[in-house]
C-alpha atoms as a PDB file:
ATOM      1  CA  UNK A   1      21.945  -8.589  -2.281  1.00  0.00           C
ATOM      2  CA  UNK A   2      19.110  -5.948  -1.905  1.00  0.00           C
ATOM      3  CA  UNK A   3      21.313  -3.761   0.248  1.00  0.00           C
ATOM      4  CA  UNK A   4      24.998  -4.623  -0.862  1.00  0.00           C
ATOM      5  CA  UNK A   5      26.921  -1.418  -1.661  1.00  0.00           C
ATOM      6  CA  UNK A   6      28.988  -2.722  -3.995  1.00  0.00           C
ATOM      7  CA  UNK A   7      26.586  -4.368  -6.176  1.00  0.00           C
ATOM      8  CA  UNK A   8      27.392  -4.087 -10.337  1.00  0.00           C
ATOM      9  CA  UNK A   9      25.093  -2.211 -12.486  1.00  0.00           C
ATOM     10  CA  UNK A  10      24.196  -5.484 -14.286  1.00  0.00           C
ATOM     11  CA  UNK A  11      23.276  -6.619 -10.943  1.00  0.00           C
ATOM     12  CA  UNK A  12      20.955  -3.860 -10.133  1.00  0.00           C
ATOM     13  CA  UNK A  13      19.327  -4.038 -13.485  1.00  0.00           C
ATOM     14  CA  UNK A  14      18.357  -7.090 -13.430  1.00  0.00           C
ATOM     15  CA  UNK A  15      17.114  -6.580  -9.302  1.00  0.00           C
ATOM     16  CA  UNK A  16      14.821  -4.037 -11.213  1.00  0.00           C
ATOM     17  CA  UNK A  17      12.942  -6.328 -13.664  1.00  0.00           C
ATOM     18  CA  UNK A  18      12.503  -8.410 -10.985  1.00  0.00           C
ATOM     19  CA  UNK A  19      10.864  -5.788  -8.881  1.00  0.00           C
ATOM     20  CA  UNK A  20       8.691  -4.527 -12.165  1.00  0.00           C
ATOM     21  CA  UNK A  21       7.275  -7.941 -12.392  1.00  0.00           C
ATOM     22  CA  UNK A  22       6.388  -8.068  -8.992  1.00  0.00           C
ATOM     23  CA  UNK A  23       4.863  -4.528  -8.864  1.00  0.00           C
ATOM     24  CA  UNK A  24       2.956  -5.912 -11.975  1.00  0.00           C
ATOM     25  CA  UNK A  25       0.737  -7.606  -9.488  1.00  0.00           C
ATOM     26  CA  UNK A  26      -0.013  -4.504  -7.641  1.00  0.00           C
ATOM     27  CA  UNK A  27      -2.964  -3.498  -9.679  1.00  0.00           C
ATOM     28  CA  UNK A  28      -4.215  -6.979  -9.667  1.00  0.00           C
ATOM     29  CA  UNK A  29      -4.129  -6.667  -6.011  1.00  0.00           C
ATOM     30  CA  UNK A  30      -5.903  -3.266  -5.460  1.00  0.00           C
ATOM     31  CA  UNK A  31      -8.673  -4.146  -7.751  1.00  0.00           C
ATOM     32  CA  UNK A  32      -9.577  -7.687  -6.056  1.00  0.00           C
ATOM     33  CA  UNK A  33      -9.141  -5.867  -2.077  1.00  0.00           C
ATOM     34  CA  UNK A  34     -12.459  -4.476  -1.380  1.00  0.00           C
ATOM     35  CA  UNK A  35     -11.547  -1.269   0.356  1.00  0.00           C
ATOM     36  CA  UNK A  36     -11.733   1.810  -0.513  1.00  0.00           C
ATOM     37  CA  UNK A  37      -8.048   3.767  -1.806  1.00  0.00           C
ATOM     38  CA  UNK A  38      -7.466   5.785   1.769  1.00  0.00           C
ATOM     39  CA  UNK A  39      -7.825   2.791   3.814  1.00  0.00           C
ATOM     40  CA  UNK A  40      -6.279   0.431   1.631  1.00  0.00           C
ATOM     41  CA  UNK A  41      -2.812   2.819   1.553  1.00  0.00           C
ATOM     42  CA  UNK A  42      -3.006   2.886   5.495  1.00  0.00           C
ATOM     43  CA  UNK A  43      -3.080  -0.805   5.593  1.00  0.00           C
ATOM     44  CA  UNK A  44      -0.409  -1.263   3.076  1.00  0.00           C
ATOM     45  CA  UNK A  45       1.905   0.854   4.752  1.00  0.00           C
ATOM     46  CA  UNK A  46       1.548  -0.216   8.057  1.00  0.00           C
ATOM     47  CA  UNK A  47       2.208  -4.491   6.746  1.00  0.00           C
ATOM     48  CA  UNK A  48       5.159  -2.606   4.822  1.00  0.00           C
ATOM     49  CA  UNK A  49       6.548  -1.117   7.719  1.00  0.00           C
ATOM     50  CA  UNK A  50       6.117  -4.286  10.100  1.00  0.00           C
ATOM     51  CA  UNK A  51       8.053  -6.314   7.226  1.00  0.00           C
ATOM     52  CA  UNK A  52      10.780  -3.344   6.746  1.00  0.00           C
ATOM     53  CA  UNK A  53      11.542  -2.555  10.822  1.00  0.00           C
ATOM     54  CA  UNK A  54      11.773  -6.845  10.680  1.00  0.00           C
ATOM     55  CA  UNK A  55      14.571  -6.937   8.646  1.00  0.00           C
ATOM     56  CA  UNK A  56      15.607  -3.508   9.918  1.00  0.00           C
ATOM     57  CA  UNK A  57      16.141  -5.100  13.443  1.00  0.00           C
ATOM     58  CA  UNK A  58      17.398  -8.409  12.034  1.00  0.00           C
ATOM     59  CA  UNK A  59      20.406  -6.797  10.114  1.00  0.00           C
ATOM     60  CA  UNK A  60      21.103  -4.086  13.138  1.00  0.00           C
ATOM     61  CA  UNK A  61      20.936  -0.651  11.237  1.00  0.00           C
ATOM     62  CA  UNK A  62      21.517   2.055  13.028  1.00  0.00           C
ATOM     63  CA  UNK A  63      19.042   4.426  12.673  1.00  0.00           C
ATOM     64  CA  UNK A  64      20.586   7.560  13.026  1.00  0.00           C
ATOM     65  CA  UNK A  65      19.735  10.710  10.339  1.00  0.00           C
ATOM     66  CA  UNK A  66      20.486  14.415  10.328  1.00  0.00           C
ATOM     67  CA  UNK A  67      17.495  16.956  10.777  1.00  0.00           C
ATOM     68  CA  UNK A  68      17.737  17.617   7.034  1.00  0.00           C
ATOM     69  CA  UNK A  69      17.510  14.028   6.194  1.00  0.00           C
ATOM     70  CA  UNK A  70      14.926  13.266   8.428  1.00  0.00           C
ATOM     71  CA  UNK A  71      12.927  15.836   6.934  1.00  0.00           C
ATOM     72  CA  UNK A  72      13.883  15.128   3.130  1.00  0.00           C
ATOM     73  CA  UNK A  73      12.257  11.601   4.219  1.00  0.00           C
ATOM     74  CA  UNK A  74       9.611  12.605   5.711  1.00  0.00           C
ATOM     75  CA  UNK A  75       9.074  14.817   2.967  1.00  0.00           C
ATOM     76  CA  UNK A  76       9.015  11.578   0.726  1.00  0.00           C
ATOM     77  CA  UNK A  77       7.028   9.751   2.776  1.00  0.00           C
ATOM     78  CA  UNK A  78       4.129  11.863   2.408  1.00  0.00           C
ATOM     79  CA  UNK A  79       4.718  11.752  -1.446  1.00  0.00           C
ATOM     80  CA  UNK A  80       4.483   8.258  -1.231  1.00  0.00           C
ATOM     81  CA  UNK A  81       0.695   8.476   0.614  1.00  0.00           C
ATOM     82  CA  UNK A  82      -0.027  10.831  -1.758  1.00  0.00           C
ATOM     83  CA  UNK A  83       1.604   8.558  -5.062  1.00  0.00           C
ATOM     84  CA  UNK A  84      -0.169   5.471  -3.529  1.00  0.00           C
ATOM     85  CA  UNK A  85      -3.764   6.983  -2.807  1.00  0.00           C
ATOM     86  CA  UNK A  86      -4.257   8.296  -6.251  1.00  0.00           C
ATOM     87  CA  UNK A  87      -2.646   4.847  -7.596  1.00  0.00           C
ATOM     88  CA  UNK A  88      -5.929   3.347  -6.178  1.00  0.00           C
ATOM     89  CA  UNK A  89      -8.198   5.647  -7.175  1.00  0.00           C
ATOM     90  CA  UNK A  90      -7.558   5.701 -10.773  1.00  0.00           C
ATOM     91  CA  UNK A  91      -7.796   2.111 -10.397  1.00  0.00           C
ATOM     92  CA  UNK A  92     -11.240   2.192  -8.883  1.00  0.00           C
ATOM     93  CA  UNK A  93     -12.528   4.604 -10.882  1.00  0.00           C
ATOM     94  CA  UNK A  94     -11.640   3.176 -14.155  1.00  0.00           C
ATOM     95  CA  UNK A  95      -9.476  -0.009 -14.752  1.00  0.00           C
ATOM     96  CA  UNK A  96      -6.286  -1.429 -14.355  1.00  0.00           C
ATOM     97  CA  UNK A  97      -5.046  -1.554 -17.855  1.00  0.00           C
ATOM     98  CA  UNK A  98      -5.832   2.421 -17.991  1.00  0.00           C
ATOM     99  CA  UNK A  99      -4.252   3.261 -14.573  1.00  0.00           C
ATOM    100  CA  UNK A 100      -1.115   1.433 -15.261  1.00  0.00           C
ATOM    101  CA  UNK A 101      -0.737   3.013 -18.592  1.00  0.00           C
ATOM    102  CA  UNK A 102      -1.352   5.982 -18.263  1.00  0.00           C
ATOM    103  CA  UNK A 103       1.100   5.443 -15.037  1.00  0.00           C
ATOM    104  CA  UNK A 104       4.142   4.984 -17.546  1.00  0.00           C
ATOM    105  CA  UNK A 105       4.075   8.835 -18.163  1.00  0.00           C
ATOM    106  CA  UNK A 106       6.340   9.081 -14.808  1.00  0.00           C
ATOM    107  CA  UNK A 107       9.358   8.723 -17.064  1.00  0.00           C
ATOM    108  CA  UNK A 108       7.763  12.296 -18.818  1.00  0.00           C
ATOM    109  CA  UNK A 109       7.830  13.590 -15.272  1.00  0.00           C
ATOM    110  CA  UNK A 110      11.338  12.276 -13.622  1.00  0.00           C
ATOM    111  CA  UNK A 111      12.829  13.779 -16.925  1.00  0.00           C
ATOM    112  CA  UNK A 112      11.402  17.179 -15.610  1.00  0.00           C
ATOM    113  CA  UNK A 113      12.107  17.132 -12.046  1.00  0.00           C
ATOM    114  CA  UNK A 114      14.864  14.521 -11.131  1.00  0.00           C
ATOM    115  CA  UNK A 115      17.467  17.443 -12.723  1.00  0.00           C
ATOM    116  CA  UNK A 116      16.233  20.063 -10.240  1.00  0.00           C
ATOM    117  CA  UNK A 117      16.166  17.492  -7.296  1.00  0.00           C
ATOM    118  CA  UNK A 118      19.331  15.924  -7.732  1.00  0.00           C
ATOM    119  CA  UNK A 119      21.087  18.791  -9.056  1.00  0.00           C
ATOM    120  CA  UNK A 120      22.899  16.638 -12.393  1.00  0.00           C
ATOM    121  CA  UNK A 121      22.829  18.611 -15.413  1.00  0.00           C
ATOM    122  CA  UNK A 122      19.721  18.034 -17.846  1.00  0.00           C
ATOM    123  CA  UNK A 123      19.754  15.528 -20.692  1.00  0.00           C
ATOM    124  CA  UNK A 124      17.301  16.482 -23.564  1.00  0.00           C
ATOM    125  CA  UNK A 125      17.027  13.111 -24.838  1.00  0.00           C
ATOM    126  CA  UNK A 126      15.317  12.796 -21.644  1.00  0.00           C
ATOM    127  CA  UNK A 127      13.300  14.803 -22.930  1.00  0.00           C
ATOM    128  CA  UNK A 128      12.413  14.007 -26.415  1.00  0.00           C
ATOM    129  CA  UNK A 129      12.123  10.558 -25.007  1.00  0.00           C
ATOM    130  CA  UNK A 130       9.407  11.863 -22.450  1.00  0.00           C
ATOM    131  CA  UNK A 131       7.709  13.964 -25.663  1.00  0.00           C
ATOM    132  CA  UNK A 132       6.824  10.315 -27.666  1.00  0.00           C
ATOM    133  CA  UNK A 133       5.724   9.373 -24.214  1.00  0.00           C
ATOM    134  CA  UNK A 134       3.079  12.303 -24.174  1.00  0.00           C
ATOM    135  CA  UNK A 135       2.169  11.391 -27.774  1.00  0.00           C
ATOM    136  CA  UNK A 136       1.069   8.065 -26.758  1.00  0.00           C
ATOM    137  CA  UNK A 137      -0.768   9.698 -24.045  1.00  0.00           C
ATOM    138  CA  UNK A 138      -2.467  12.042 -26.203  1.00  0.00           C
ATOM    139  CA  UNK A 139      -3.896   8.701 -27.960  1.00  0.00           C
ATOM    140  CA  UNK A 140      -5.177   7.458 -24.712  1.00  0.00           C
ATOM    141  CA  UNK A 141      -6.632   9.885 -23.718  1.00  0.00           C
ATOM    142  CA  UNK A 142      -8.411  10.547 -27.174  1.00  0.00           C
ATOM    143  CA  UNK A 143     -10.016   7.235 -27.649  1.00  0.00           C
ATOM    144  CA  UNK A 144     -10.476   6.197 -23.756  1.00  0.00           C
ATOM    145  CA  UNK A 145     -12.424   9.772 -22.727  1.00  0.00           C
ATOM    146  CA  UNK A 146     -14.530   7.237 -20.509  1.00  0.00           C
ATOM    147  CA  UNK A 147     -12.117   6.891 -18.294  1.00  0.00           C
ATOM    148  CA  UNK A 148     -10.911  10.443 -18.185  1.00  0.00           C
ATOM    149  CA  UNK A 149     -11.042  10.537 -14.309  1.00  0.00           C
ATOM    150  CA  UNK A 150      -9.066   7.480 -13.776  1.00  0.00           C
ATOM    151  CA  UNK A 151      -6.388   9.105 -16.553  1.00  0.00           C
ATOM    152  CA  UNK A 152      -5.854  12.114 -14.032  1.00  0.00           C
ATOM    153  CA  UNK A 153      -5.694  10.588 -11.089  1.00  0.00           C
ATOM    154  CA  UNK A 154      -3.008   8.072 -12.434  1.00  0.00           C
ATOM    155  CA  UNK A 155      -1.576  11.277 -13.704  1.00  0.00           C
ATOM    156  CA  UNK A 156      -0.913  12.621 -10.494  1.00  0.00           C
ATOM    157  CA  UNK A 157       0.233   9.189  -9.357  1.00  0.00           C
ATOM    158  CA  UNK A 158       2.978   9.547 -11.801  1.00  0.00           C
ATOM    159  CA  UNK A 159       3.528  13.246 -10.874  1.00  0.00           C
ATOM    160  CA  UNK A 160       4.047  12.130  -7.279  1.00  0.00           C
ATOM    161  CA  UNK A 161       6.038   9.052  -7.874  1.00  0.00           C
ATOM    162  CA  UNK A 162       8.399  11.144  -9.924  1.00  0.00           C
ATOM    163  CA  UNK A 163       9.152  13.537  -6.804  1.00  0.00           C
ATOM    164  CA  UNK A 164      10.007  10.990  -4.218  1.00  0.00           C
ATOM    165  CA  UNK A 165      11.781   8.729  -6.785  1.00  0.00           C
ATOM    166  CA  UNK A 166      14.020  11.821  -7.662  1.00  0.00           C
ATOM    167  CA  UNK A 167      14.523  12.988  -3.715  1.00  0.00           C
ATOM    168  CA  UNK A 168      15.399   8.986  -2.740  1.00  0.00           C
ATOM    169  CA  UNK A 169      18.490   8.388  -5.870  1.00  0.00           C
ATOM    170  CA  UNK A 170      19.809  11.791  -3.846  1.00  0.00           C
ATOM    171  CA  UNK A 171      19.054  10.658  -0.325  1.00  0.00           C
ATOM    172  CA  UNK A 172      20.395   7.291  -0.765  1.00  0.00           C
ATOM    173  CA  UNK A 173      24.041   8.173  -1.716  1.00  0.00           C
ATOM    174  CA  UNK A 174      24.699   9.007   2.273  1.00  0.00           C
ATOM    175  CA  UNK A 175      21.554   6.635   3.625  1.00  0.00           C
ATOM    176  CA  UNK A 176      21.362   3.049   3.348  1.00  0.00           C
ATOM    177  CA  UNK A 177      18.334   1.568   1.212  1.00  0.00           C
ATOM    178  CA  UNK A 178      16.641  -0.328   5.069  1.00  0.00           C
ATOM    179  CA  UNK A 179      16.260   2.266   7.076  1.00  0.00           C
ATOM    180  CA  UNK A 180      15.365   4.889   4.218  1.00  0.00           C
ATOM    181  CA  UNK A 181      12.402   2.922   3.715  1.00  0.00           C
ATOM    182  CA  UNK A 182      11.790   2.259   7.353  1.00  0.00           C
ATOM    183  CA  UNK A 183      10.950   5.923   7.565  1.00  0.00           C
ATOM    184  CA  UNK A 184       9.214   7.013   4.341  1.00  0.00           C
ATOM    185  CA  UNK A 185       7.040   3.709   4.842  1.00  0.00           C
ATOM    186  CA  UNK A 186       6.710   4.831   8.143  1.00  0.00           C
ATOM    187  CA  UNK A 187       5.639   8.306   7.863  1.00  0.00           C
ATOM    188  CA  UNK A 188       3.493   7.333   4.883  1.00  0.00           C
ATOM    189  CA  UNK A 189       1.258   5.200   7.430  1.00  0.00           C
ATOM    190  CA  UNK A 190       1.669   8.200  10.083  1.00  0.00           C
ATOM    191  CA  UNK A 191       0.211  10.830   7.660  1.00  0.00           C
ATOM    192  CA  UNK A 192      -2.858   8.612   6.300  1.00  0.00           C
ATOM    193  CA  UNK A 193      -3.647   7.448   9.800  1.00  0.00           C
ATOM    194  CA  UNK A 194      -4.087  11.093  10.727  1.00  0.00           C
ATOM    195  CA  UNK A 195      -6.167  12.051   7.695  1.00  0.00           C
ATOM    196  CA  UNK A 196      -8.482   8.995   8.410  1.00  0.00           C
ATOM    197  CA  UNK A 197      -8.483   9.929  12.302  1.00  0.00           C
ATOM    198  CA  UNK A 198      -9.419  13.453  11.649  1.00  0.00           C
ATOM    199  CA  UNK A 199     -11.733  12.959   8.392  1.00  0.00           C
ATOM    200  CA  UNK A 200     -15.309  12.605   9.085  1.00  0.00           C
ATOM    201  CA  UNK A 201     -15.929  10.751   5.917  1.00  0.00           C
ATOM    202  CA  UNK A 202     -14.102   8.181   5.657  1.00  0.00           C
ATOM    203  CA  UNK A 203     -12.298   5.240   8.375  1.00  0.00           C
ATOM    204  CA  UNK A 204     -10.366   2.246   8.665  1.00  0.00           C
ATOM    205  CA  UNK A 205     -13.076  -0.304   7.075  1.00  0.00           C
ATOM    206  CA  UNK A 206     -11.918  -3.020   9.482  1.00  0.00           C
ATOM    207  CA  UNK A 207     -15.657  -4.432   9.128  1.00  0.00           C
ATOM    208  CA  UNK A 208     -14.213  -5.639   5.701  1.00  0.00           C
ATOM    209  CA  UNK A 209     -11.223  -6.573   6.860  1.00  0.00           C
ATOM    210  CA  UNK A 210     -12.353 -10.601   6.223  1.00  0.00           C
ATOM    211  CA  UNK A 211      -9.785 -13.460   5.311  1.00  0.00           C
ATOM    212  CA  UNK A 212      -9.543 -12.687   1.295  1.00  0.00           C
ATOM    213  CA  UNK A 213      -8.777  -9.002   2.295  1.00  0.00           C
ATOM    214  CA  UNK A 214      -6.386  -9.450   5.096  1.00  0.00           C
ATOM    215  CA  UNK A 215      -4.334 -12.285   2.653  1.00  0.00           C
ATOM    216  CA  UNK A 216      -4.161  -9.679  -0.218  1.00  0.00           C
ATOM    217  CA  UNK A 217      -3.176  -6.977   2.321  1.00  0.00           C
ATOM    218  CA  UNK A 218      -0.177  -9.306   3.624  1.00  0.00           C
ATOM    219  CA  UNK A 219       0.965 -10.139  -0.187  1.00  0.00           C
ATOM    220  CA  UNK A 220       0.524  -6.545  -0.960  1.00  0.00           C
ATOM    221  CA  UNK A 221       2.281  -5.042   1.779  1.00  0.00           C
ATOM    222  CA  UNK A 222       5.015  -7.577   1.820  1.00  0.00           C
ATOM    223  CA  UNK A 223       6.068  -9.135  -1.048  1.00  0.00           C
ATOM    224  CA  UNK A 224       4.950  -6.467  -3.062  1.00  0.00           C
ATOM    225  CA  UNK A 225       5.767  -3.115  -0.855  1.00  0.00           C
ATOM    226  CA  UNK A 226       8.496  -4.106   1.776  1.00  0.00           C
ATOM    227  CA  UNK A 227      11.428  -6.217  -0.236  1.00  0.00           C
ATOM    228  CA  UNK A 228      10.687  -4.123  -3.833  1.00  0.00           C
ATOM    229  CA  UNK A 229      10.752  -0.937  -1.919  1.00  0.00           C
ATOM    230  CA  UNK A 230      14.093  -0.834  -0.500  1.00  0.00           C
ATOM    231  CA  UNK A 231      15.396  -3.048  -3.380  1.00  0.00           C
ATOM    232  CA  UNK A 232      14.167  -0.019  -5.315  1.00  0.00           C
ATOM    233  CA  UNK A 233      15.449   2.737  -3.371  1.00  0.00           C
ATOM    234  CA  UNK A 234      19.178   0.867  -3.438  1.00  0.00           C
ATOM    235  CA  UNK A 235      19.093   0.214  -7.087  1.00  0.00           C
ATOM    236  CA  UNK A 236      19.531   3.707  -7.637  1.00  0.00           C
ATOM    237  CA  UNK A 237      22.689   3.875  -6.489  1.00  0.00           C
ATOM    238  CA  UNK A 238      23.870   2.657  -9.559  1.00  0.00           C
ATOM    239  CA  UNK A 239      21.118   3.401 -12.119  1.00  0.00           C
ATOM    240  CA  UNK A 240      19.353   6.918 -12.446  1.00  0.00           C
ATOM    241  CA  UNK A 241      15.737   7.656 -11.848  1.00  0.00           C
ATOM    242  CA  UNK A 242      15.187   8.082 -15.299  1.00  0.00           C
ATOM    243  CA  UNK A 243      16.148   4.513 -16.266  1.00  0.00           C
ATOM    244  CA  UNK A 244      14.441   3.079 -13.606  1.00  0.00           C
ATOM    245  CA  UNK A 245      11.404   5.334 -14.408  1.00  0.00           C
ATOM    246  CA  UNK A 246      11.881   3.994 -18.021  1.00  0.00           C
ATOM    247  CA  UNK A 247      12.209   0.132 -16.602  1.00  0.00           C
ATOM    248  CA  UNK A 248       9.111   0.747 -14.443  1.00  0.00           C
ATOM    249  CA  UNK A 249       6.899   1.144 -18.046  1.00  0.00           C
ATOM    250  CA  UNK A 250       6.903  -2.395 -18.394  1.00  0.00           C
ATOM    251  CA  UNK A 251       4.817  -2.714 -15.287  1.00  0.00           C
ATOM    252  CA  UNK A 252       1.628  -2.193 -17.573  1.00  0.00           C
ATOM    253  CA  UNK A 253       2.739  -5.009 -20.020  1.00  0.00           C
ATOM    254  CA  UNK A 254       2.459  -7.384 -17.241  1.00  0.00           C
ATOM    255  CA  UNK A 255      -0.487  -6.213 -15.614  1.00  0.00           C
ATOM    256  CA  UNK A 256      -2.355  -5.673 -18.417  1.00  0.00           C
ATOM    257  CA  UNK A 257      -2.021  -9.329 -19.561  1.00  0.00           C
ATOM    258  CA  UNK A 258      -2.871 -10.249 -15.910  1.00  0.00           C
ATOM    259  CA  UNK A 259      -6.046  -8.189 -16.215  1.00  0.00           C
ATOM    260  CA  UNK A 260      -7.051  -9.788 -19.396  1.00  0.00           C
ATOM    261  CA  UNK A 261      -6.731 -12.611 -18.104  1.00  0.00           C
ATOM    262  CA  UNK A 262      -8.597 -12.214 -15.154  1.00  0.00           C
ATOM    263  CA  UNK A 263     -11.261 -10.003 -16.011  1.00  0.00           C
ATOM    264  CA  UNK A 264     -11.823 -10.393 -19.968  1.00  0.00           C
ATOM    265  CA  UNK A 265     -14.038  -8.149 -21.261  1.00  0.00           C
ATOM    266  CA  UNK A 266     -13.909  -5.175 -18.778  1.00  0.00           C
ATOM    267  CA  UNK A 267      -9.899  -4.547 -19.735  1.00  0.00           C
ATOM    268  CA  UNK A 268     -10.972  -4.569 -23.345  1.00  0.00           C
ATOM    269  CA  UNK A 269      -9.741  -1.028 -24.958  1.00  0.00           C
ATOM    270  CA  UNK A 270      -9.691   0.771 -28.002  1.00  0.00           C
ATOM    271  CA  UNK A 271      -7.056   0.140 -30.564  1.00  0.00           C
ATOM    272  CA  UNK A 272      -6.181   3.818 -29.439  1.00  0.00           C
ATOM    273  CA  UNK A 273      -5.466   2.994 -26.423  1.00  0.00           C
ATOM    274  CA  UNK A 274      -3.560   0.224 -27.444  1.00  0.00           C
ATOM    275  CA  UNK A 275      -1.050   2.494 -30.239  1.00  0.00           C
ATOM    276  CA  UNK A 276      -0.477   5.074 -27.544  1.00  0.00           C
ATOM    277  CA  UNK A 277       0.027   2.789 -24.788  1.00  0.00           C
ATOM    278  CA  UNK A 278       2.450   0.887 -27.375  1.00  0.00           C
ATOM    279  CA  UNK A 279       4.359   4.090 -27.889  1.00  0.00           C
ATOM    280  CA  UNK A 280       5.012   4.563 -24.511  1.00  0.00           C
ATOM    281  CA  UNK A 281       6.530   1.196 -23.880  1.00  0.00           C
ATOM    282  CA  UNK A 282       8.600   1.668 -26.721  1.00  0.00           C
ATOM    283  CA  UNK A 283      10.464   4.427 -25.179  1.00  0.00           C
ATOM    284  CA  UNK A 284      11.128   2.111 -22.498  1.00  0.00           C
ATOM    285  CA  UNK A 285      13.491  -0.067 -24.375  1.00  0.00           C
ATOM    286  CA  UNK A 286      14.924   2.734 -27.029  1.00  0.00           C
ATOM    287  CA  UNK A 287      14.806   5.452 -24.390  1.00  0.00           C
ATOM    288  CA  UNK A 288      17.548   4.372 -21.472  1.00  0.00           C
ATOM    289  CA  UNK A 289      19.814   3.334 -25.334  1.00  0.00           C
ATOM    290  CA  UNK A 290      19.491   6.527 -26.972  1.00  0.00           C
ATOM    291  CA  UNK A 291      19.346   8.939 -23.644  1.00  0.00           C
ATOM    292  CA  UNK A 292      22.864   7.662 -22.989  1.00  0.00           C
ATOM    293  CA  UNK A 293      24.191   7.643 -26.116  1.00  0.00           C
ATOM    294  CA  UNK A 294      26.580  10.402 -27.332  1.00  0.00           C
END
């Protein structure tokens, strides 16, 4: 179903809570795998791209792209080493209930750039939407100033995440959903190998790569990277990378009850935090409603 061109807009919304709830776990997964960001990415998108050129091969595509597609992928890809790498950092620097909130604030971003990128005319509910969103953000960042470095580096996460999302829902309306992500999965592991390869600071960490790492690697990469990502990528052939961006928000809820869960008192915030992190998951549910209302 993750691929089928004629699937229903019902259908594909309710493919995309099930890939939020999986990408819930992602956090949960880069906090317990003991590398650092860099060399966690590389090993995340090389699993991802062994799983995607599997079911690449089993299903036959054709991989054949123009120059201009190749490099609008490519293009992507690197976004995606880039969206990934901060992703972990914010993580490691601060916590998972911070990085994932402050994370929602892609919708602020997609409402910016996904116009420009895929050349459709610019809603300004969009963008009222994405102002509450800010609000909320404001809050965090007023109450959580502890974690200040973690904020901008999810920050840029979001940035990033909004580019290639916004570049793929205009890509994928001449490429299928497979082989899209065979590349931009593919050149995502290409560009981080080389900046390990040619970085004198930092390397592959296989030394750590022990049994608990190398499981969470194959669930991460996997279940969490190959089947969501082109699920994702196809899903926006019928809904708009602002919805989705919206959709995405609830990715905190999860993870943040996860991360309660699993780490008590460490995820504990602020009742700041909490309002502004409330706000922006509001605008998840009113947002997509009221942006597409006339």
């Amino acid at each position: 179903m993750i691929l089928n061109t004629t699937m229903t807009r019902s259908s594909a919304t309710g493919l995309l809570y099930l890939i939020v709830f999986i990408w819930g776990f992602t956090g949960i997964l880069g906090k317990e795998i003991s590398l650092s960001p860099i060399p966690l990415v590389f090993w995340r998108t090389l699993i991802a791209w062994i799983g995607i050129s599997a079911y690449v091969l089993y299903r036959r595509y054709r991989l054949q792209f123009t120059m201009g597609q190749w490099a609008a992928m490519s293009l992507s890809g690197s976004i995606i080493a880039a969206h990934w790498i901060c992703f972990f950092t914010a993580i490691k620097v601060s916590n998972v209930s911070t990085a994932l909130t402050v994370l929602s604030t892609n919708a602020i971003f997609v409402s910016i750039v996904a116009p420009w990128i895929t050349q459709t005319k610019w809603n300004w509910k969009e963008g009222v939407v994405g102002a509450f969103a800010v609000i909320g953000l404001v809050f965090i960042f007023n109450f959580e100033t502890r974690y200040w470095e973690g904020i901008v580096w999810s920050l840029m996460a979001a940035f990033f995440a909004a580019i290639f999302s916004s570049i793929n829902a205009r890509l994928v309306k001449k490429i299928e959903p497979a082989p899209m992500a065979w590349v931009e999965i593919g050149v995502a592991a290409i560009v981080v190998f080389t900046y390990i390869t040619f970085s004198n600071d930092i390397n592959f960490q296989t030394a750590q790569l022990g049994t608990k790492n190398i499981g969470l690697l194959l669930i991460l990469g996997w279940v969490a990277t190959s089947f969501p990502f082109i699920a994702s990528i196809g899903i926006m052939r019928q809904i708009s990378p602002f919805v989705c961006a919206m959709a995405i928000n609830l990715e905190p809820l999860y993870t943040i009850v996860i991360a309660l869960f699993l780490y008590g008192e460490s995820e504990w915030m602020s009742s700041g935090f909490y309002f502004g992190g409330l706000l922006i998951l509001v605008t998840t549910f009113v947002g997509p409603l009221w942006s597409k209302s006339r």
